[in-house]
Protein backbone atom coordinates (compact mmCIF):
# COMPACT_ATOMS: atom_id res chain seq x y z
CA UNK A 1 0.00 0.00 0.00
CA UNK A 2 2.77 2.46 1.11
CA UNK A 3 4.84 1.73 -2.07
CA UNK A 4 1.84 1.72 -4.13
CA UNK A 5 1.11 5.15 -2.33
CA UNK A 6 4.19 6.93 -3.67
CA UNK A 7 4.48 5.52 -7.08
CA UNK A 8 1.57 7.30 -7.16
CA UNK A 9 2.85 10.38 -6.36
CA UNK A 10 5.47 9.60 -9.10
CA UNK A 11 8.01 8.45 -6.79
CA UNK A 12 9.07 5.80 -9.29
CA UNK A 13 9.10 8.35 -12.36
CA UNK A 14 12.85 9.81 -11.61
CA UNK A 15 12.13 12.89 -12.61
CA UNK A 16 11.30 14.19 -8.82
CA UNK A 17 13.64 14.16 -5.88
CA UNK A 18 12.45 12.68 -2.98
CA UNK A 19 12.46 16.51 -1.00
CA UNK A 20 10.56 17.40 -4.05
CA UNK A 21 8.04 15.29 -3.63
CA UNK A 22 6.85 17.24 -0.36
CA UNK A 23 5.86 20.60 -2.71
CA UNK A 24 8.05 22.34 -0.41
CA UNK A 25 10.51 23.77 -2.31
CA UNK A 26 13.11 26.84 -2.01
CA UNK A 27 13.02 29.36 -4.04
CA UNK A 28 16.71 29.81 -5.17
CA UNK A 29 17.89 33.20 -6.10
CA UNK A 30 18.81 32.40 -9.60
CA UNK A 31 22.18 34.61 -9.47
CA UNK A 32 24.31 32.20 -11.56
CA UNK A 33 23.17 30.06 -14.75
CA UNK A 34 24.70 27.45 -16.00
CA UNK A 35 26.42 27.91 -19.71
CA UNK A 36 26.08 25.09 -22.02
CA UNK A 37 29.50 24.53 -23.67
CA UNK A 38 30.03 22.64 -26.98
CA UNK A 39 30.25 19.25 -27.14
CA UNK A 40 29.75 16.32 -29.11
CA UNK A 41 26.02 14.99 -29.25
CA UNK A 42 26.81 12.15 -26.51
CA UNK A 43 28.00 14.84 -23.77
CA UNK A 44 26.78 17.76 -22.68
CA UNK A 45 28.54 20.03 -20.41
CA UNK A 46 27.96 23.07 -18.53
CA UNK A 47 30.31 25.38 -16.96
CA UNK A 48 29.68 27.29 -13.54
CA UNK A 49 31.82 29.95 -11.72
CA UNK A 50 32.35 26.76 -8.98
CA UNK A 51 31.94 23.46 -10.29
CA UNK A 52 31.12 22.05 -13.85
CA UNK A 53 28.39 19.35 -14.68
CA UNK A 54 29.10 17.13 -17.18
CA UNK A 55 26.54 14.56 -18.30
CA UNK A 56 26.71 11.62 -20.65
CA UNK A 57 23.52 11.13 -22.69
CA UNK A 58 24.53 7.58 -23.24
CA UNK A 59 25.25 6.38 -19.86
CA UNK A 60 22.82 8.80 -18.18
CA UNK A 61 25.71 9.20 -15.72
CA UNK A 62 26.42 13.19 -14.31
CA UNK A 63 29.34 14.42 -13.17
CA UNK A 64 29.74 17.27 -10.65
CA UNK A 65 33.20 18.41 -10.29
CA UNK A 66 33.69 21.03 -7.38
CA UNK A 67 35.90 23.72 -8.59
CA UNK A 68 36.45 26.46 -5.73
CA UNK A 69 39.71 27.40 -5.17
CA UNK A 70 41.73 26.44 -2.96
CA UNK A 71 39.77 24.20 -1.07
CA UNK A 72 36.11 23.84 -2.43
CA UNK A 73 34.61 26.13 0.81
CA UNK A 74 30.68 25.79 0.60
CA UNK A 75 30.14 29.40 0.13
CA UNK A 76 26.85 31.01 0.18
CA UNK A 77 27.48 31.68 -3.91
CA UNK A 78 28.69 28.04 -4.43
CA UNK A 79 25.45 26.33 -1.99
CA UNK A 80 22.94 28.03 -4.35
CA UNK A 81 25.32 26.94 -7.50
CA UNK A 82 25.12 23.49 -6.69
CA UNK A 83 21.17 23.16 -5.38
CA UNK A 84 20.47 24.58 -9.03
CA UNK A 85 22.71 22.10 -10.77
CA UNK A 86 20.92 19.08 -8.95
CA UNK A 87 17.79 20.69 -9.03
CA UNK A 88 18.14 20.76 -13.26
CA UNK A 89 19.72 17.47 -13.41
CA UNK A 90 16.66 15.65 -11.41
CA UNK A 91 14.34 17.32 -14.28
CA UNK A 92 16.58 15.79 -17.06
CA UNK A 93 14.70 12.84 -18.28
CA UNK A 94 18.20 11.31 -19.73
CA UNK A 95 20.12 11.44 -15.91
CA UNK A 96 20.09 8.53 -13.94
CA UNK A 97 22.92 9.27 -11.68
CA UNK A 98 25.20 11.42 -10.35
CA UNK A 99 28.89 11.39 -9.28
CA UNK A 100 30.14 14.32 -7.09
CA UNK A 101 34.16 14.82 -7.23
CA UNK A 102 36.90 17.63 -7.20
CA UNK A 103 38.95 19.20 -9.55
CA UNK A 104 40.79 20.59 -7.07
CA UNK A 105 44.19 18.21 -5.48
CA UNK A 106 43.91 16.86 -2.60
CA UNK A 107 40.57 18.16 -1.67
CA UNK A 108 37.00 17.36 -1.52
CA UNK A 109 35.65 20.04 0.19
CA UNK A 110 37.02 21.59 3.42
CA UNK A 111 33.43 22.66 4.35
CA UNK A 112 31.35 25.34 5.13
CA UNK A 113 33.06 29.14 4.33
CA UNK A 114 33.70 30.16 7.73
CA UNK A 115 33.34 33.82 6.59
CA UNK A 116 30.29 33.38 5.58
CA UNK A 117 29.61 32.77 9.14
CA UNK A 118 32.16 35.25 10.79
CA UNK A 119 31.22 39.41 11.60
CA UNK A 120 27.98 39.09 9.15
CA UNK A 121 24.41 40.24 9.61
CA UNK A 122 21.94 38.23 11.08
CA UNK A 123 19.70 38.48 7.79
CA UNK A 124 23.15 37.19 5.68
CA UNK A 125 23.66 33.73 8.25
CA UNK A 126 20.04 32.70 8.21
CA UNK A 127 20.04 33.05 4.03
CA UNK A 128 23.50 31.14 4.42
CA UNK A 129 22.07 28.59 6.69
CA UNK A 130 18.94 28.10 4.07
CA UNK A 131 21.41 27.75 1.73
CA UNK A 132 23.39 24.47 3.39
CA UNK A 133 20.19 22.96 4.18
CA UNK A 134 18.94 23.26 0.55
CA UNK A 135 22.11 21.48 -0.36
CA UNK A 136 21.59 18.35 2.14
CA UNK A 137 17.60 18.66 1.23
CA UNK A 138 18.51 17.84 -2.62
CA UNK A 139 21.57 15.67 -2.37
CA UNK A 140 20.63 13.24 0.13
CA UNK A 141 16.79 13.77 -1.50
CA UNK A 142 17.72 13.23 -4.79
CA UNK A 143 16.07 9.90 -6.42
CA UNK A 144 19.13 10.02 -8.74
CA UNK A 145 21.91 7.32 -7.89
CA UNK A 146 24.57 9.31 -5.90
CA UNK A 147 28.25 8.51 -5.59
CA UNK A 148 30.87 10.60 -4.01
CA UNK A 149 34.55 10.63 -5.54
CA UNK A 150 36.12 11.65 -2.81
CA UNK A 151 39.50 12.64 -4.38
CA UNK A 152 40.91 14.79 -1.04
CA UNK A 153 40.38 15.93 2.17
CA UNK A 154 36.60 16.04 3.36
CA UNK A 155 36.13 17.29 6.87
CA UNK A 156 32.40 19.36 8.06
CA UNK A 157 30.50 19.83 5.41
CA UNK A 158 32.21 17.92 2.43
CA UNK A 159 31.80 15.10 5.18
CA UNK A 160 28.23 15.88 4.93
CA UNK A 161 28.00 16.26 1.37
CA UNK A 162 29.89 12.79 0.93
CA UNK A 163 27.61 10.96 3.88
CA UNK A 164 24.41 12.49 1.26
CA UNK A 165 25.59 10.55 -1.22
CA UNK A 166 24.16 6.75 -1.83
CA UNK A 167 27.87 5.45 -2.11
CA UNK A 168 31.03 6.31 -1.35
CA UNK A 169 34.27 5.67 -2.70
CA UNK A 170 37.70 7.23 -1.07
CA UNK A 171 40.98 7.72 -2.60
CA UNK A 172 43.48 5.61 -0.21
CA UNK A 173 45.99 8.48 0.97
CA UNK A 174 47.87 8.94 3.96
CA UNK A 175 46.83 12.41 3.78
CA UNK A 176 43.17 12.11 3.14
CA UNK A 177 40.98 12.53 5.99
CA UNK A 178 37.02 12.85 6.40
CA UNK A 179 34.55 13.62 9.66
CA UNK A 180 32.51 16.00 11.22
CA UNK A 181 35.12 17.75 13.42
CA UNK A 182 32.42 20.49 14.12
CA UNK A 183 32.90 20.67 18.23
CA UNK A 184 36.80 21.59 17.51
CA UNK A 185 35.53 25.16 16.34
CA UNK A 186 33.29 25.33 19.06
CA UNK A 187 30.70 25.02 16.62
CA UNK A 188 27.68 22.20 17.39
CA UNK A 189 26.69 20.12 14.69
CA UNK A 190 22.38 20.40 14.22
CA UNK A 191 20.57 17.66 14.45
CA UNK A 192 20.42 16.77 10.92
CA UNK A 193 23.93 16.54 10.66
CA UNK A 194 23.56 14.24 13.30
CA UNK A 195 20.92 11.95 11.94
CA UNK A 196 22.98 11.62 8.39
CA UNK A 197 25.87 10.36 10.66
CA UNK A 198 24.25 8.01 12.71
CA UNK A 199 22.30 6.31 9.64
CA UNK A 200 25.56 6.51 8.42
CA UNK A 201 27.55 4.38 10.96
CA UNK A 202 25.36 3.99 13.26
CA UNK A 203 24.72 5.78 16.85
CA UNK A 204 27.64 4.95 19.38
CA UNK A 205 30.24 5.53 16.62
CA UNK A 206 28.64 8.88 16.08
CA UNK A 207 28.19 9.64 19.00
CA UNK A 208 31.65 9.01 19.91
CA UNK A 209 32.72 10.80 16.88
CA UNK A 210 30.56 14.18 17.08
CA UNK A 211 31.65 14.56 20.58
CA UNK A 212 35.36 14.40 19.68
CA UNK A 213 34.98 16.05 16.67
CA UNK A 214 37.08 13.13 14.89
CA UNK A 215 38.79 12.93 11.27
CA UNK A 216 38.94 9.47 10.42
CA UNK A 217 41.78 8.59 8.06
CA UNK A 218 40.63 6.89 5.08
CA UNK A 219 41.32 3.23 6.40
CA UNK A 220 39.68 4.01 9.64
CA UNK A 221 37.07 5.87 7.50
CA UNK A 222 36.09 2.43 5.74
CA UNK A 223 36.37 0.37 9.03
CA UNK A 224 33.51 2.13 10.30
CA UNK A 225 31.46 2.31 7.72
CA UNK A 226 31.94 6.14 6.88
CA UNK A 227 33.03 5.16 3.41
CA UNK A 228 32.78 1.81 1.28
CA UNK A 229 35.41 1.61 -0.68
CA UNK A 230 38.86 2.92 -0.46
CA UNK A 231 40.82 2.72 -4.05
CA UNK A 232 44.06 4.50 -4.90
CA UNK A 233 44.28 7.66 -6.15
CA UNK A 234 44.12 7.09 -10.16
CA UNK A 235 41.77 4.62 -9.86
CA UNK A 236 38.88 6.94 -8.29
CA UNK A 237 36.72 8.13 -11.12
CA UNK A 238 37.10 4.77 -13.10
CA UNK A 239 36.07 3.12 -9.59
CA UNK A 240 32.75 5.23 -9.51
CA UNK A 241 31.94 4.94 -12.53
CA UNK A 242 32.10 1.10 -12.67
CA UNK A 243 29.89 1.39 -9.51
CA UNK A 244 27.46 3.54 -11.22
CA UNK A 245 27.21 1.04 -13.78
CA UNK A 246 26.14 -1.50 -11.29
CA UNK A 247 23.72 0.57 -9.44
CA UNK A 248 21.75 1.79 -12.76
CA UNK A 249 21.14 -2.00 -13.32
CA UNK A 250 18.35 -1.98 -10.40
CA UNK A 251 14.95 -0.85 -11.95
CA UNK A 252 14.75 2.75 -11.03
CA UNK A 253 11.60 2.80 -9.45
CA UNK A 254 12.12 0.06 -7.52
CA UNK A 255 15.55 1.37 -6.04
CA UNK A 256 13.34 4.99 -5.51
CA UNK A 257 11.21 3.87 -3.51
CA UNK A 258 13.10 2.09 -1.69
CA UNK A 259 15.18 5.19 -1.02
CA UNK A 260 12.01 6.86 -0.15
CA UNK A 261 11.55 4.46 2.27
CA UNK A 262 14.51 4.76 3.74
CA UNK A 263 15.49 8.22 3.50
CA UNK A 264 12.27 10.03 3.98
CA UNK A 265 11.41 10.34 7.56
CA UNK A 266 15.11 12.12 7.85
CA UNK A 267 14.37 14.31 5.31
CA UNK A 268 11.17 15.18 7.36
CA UNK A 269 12.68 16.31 10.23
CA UNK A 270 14.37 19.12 9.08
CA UNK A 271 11.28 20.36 6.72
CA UNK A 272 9.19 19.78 9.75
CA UNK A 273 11.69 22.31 11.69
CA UNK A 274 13.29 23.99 8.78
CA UNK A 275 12.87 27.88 10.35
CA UNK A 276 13.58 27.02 13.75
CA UNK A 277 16.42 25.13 12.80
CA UNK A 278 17.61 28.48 10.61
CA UNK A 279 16.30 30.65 14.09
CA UNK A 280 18.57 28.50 15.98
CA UNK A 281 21.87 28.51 13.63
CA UNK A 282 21.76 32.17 14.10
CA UNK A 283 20.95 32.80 17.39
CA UNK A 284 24.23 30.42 18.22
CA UNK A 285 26.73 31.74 15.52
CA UNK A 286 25.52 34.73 16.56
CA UNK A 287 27.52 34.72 19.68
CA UNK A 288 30.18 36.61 21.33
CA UNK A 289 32.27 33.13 22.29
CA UNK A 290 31.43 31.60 19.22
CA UNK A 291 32.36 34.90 17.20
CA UNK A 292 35.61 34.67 18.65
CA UNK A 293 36.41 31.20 18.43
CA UNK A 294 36.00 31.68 13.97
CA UNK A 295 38.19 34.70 15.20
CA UNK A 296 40.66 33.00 16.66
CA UNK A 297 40.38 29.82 13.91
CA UNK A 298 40.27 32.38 10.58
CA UNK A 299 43.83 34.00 12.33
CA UNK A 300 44.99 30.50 12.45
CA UNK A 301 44.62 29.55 9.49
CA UNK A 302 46.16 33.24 7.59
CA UNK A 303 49.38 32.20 9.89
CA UNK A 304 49.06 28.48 8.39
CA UNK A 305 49.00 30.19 4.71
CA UNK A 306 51.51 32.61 5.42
């Protein structure tokens, strides 16, 4: 009944995200467009000011690369940027998937732009805050297959972004870590954060991990479940997109529903709570200690650069 429910709906269609299936969607300030570039009649790809979206009519297969120099920051400019890019690639009847991944080295994404956060007007964080919730409403809402690349570094919010994603796949690097290492800036991670982690791995290990603010390296990373698959470097996009392949052989409205299923009652609590949840972002970045602690960590990392 419950399945039959949301084909209904036109859960099973693929042409609807699972967030927009609730008829509660945000208007984006349309200040960027994407470009359509030449290409042959297979590909199609469009170039933004922070990522590009390439997408394979043959394969049905998308691919995001981040492109935000120098460490993919999830910018207020860049949030919007990438909600419109999944928001156009859900209406495209030939996507079936998508693979997120950087063009940057060694990175991912570091996470949210702290100066987006830091000596701004209360109007400015809540439209920010809108802005990182619209990104975690269509990624992990999406009825598209998902699959993070994650080619670098991917603590806070690329974490988030990656943990969105259906599947995960990690370059094996000594350097490469990923977490939610919010608490070590003082900041708290909201309680969606929290519920994408604990699906994730589950709730001791995220509860030991929120509280400590960890980084897992990537080994550590796949032991707990954070990622799935840990390949080396040159091997990344080849690995996802062998993966994809797999995935797209499931009947797609059987695998979106299932999704639905799954995924749904997560999404709910934040759309349930969506403006107290901006009301209370603000009221805590807001802050005098918490002002000074992206202070102190914005002087810390200028001396780390200089």
């Amino acid at each position: 009944m419950a399945a039959a429910a949301l084909a209904a709906r036109g859960w099973g269609t693929g042409r609807t995200s699972l967030y927009g299936i609730t008829k509660l969607l945000y208007k984006h300030k349309r200040i960027l467009c994407q470009l359509p570039c030449k290409s042959s009649s297979q590909r199609r790809l469009f170039t933004n000011k922070n990522m590009t979206v390439e997408l394979d009519n043959n394969t049905g297969v998308a691919v995001i690369k981040m492109q935000k120099p120098p460490v993919n920051s999830l910018s207020l400019e860049f949030l919007t940027e990438f909600a419109i890019s999944m928001e156009k690639l859900e209406m495209d009847r030939e996507c079936r998937g998508v693979i997120l991944t950087s063009s940057i080295p060694n990175i991912f994404s570091a996470g949210l732009d702290i100066t987006e956060m830091y000596g701004k007007s209360p109007e400015h964080m809540g439209e920010f805050w809108r802005s990182v919730q619209e990104m975690w409403l269509k990624l992990y809402g999406s009825s598209l297959v998902t699959i993070a690349a994650i080619n670098g570094a991917s603590p806070a919010g690329g974490c988030l972004m990656a943990m969105s994603c259906d599947y995960r796949i990690m370059a094996d690097h000594p350097k490469y870590q990923i977490g939610l290492n919010e608490t070590k800036l003082g900041i708290v991670a909201p309680f969606w954060f929290k519920d994408t982690i604990t699906n994730t791995i589950g709730k001791r290990a995220a509860e030991h991990s929120l509280q400590l603010g960890l980084l897992y390296p990537a080994p550590e990373a796949l032991r707990i479940g954070l990622v799935d698959r840990l390949v080396p470097q040159d091997k990344i996009m080849p690995t996802a997109l062998s993966t994809m392949s797999e995935w797209l052989t499931i009947p797609d409205h059987a695998r979106q529903i299932t999704k639905a299923m799954m995924r749904k009652p997560t999404l709910d609590r934040l759309l349930t709570q969506r403006e107290s949840d901006i009301q209370n972002f603000v009221n805590f970045i807001s802050k005098d200690s918490i002002q000074k602690s992206l202070e102190m960590y914005m002087g810390m990392l200028k001396q780390t650069k200089s």
